[in-house]
Every structure is written in C-alpha cells, then in structure tokens.
N, C-alpha and C. Protein backbone atom coordinates (compact mmCIF):
# COMPACT_ATOMS: atom_id res chain seq x y z
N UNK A 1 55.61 -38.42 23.51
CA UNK A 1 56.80 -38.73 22.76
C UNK A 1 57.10 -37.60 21.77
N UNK A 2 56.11 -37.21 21.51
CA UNK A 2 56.09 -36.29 19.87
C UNK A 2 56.49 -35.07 20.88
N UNK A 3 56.25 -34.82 21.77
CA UNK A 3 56.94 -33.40 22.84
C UNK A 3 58.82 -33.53 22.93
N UNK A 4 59.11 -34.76 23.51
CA UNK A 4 60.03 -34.73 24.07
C UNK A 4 60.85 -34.41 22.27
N UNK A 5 60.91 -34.91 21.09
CA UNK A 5 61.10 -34.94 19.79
C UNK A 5 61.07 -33.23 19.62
N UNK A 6 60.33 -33.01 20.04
CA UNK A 6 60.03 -30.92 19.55
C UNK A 6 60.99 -30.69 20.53
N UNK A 7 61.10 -30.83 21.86
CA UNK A 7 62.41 -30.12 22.74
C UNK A 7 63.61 -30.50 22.35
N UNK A 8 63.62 -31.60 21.83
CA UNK A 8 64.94 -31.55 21.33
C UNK A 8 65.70 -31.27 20.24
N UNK A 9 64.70 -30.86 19.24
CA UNK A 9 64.71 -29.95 18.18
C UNK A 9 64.87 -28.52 18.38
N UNK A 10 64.19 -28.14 19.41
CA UNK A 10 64.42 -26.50 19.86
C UNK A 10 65.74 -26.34 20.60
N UNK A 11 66.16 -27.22 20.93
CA UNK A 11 67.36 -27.04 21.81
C UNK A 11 68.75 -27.66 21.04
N UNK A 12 68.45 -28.37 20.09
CA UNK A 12 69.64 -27.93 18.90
C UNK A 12 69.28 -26.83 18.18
N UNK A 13 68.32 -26.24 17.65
CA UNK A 13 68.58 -25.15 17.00
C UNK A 13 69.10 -24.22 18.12
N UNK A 14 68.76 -23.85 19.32
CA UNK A 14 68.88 -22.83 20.25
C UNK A 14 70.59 -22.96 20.35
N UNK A 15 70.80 -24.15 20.46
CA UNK A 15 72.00 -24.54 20.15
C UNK A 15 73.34 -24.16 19.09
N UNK A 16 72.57 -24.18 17.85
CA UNK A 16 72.97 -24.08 17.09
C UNK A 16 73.51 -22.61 16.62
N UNK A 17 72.23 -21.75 16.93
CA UNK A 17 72.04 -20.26 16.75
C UNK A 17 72.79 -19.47 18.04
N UNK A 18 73.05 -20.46 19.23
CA UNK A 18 74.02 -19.08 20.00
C UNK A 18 75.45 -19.58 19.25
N UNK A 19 75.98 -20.69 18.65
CA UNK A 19 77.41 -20.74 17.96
C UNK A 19 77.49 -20.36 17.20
N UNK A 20 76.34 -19.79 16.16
CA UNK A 20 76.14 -18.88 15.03
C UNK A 20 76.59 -17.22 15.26
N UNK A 21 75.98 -17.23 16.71
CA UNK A 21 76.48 -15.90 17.41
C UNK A 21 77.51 -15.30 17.65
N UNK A 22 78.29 -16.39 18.34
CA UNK A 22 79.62 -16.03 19.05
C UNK A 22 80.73 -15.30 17.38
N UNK A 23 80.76 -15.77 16.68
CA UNK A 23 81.67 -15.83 15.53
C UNK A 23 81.41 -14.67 15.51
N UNK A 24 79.79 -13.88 15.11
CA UNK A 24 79.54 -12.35 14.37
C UNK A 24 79.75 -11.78 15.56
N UNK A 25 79.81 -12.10 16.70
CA UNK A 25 79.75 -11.21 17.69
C UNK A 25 81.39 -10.72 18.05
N UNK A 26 82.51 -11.80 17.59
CA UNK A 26 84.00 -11.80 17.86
C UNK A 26 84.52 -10.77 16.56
N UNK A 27 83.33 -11.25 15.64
CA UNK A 27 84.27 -10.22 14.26
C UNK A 27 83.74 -8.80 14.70
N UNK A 28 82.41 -8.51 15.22
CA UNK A 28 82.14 -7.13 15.61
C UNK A 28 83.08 -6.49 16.79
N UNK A 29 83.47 -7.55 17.80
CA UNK A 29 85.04 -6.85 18.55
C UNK A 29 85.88 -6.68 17.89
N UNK A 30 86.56 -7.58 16.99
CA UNK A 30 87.63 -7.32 16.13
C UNK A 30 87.97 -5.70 15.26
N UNK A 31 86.29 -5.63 14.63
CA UNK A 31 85.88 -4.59 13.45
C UNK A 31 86.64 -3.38 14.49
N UNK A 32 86.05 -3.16 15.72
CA UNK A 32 85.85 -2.26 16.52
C UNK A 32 87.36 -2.05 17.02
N UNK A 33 88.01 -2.81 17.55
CA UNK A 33 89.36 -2.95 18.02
C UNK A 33 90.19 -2.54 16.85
N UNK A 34 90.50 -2.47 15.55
CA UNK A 34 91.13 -2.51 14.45
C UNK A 34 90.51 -1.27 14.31
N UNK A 35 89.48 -0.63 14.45
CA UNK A 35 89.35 0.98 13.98
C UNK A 35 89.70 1.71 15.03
N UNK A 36 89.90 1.13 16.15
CA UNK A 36 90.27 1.90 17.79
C UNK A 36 91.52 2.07 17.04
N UNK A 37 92.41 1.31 17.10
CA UNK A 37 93.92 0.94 17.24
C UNK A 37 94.65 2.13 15.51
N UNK A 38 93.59 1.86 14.68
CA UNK A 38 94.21 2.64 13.57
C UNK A 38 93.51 4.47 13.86
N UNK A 39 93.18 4.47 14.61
CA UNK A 39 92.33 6.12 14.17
C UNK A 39 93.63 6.99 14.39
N UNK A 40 94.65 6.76 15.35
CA UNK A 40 96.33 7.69 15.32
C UNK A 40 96.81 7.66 14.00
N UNK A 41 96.73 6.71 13.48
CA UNK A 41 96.97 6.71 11.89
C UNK A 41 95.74 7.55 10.72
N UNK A 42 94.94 7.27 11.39
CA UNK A 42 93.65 8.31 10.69
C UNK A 42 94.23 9.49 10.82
N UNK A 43 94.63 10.31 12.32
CA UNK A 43 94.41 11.63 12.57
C UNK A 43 95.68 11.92 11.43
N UNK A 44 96.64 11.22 11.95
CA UNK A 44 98.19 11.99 11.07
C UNK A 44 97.84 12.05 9.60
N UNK A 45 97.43 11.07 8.97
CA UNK A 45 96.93 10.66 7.75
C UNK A 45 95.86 11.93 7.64
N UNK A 46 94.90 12.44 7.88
CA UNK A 46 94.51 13.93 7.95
C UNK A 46 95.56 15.12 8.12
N UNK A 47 96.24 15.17 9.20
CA UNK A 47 96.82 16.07 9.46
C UNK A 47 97.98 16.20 7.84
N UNK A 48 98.81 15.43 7.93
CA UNK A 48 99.70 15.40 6.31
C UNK A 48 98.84 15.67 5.53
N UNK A 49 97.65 15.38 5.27
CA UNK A 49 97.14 15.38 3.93
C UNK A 49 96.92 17.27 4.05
N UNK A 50 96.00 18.19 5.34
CA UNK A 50 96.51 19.13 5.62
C UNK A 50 97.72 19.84 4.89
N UNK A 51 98.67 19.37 5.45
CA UNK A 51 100.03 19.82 5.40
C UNK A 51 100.57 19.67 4.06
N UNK A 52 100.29 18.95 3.33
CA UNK A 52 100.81 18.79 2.07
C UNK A 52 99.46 19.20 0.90
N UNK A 53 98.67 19.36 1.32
CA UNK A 53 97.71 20.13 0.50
C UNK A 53 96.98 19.04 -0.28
N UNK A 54 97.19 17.73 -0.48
CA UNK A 54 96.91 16.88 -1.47
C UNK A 54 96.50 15.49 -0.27
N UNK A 55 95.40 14.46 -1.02
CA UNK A 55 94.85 13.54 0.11
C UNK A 55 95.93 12.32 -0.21
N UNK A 56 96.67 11.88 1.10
CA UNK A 56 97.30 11.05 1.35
C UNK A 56 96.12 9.00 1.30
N UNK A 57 97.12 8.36 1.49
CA UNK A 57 96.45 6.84 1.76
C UNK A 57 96.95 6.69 3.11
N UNK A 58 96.93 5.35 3.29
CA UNK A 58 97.47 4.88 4.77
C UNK A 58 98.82 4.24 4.37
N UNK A 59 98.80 4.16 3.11
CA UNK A 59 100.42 3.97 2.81
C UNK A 59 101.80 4.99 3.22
N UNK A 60 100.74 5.92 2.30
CA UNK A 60 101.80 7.43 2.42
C UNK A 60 101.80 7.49 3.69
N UNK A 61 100.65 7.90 4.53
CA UNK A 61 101.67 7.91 5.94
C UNK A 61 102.13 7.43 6.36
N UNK A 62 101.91 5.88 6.57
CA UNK A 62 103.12 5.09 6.98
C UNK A 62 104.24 5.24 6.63
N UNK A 63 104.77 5.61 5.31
CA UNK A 63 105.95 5.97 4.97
C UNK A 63 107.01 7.31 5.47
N UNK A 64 105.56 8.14 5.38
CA UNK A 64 105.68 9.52 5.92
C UNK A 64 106.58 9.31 7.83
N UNK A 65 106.09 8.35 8.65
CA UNK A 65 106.04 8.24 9.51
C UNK A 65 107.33 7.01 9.98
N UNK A 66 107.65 6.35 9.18
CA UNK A 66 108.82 5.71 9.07
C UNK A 66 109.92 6.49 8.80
N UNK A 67 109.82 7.22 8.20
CA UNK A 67 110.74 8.61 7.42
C UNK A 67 111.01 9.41 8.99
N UNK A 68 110.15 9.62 9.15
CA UNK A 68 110.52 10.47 10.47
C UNK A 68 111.16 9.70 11.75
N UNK A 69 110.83 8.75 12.07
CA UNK A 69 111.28 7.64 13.47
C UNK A 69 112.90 7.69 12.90
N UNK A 70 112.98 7.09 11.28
CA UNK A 70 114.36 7.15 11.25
C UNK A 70 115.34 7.97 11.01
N UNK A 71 114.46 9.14 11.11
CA UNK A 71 115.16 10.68 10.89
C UNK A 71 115.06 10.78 12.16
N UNK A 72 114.73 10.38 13.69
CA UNK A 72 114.98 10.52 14.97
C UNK A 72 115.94 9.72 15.55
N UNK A 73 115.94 8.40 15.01
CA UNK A 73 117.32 7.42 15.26
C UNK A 73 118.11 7.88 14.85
N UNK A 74 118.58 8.27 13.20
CA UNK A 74 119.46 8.59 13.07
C UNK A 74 120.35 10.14 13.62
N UNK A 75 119.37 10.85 13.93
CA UNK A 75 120.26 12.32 14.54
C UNK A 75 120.16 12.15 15.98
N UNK A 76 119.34 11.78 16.31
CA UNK A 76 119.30 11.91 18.46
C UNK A 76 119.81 11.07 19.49
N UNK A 77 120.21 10.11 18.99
CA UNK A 77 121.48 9.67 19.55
C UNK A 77 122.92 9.80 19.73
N UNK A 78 123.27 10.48 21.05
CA UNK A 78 124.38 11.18 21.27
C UNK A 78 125.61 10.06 20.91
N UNK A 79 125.09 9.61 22.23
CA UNK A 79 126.28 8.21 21.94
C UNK A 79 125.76 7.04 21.28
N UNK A 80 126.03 6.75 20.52
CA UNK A 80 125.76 5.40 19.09
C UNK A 80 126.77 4.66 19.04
N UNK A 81 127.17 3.82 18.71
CA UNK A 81 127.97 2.97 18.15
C UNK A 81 127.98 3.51 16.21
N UNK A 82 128.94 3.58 15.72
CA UNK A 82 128.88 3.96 14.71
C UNK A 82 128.51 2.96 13.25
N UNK A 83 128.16 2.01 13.54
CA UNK A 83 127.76 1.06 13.00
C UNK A 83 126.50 1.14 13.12
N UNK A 84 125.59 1.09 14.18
CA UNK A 84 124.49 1.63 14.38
C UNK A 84 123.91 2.97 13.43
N UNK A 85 124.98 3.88 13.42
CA UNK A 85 124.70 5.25 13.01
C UNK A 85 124.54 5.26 11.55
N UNK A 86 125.28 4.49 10.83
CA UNK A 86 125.55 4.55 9.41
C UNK A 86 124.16 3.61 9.12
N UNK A 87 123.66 2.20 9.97
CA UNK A 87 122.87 1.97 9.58
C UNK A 87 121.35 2.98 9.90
N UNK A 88 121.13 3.22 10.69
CA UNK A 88 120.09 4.47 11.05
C UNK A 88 119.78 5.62 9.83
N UNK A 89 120.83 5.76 9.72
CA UNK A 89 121.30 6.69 8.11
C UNK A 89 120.60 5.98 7.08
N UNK A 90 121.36 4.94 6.68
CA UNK A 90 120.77 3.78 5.73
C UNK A 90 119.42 4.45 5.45
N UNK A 91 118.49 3.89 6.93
CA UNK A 91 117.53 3.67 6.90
C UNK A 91 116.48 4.82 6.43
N UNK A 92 117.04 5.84 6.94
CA UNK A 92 116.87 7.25 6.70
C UNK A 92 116.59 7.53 4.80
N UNK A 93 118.14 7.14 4.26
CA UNK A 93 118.13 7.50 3.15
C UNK A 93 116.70 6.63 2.11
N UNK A 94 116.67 5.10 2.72
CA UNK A 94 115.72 4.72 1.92
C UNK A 94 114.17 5.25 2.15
N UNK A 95 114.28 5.43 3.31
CA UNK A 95 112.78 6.28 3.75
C UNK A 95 112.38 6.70 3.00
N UNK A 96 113.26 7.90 2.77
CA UNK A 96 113.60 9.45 1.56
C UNK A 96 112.85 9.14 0.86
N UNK A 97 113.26 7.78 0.06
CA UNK A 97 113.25 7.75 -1.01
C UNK A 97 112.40 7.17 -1.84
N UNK A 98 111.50 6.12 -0.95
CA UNK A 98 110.30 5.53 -0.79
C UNK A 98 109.50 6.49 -0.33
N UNK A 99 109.86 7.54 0.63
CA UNK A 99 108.63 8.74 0.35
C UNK A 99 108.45 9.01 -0.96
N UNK A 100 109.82 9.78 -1.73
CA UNK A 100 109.27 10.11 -2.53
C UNK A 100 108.89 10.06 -4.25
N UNK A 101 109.03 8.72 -3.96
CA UNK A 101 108.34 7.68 -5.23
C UNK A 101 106.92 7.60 -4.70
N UNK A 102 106.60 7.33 -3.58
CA UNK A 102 105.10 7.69 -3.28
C UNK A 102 104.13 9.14 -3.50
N UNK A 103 105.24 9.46 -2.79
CA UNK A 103 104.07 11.10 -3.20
C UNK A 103 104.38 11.39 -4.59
C-alpha cells in the first residue's frame, strides 16, 4: 500500500515539474524570437548611431526610420491622389519634427 502512495506522489510531482517546464521553456522561445525579429533594428540603430556620431536608443531609430518611409511615400509616388499626397507630407512634416525634438 505504502508503494502504490510513493508512485503516486512521484507522478504528481513528475507531473507537476514538466508544467513547470513548458511556461520557462515558451518564455525562452519568446526571449529568442523578440531578439531575432529586433536585431534589423539593432543593426540600423548602430549604423545611425555611426552616422550621426552620437549613441542613438531604439526610439531614435524608430523615429529616424518613420522619417524616412514617409519621406518615400511622400516623394515616390508618381500618380497619388492628392489628398493622399498632402497627407504623406503631413506625415513627413511631423516625422521632422519628432526627429528632431529627439535628437
């Protein structure tokens, strides 16, 4: 009796300890996936800091990098709708300008 009482004690903890697992084992994919996915933001975030002589955050480049997409909407579209264009612009000007309250 006192056996069958110990196996079933080992087999809730055994139990217990692989659901203990799964969690650290999902945040160690996560950790890993989230530094995969940001390191393009690492490199540029180096490269600007480079380029501007002074060390950037992951803010500044994001901004840095918003600044530019909408400095590509707004000029490289041949044919636009001009409503489109003025907003593209918009977007442009606040970029600017949120760059450069950041830097």
């Amino acid at each position: 009796m006192m056996n069958k009482k110990m196996n079933m004690t080992i087999g809730q903890k055994e139990l217990f300890m692989a659901a203990m697992g799964k969690p650290a084992m999902l945040n160690g994919i996560a950790t890993r996936l989230t530094s995969i996915l940001r390191m393009p933001e690492e490199l540029l975030r180096n490269y600007f800091s480079r380029c501007l002589e002074r060390e950037l955050d992951s803010h500044q480049t994001r901004l840095i990098i918003q600044a530019q997409v909408a400095f590509i909407l707004a000029v490289l579209p041949t044919e636009c709708p001009l409503l489109l264009r003025v907003a593209f612009c918009t977007w442009l000007v606040l970029a600017l300008k949120a760059c450069k309250q950041a830097l």
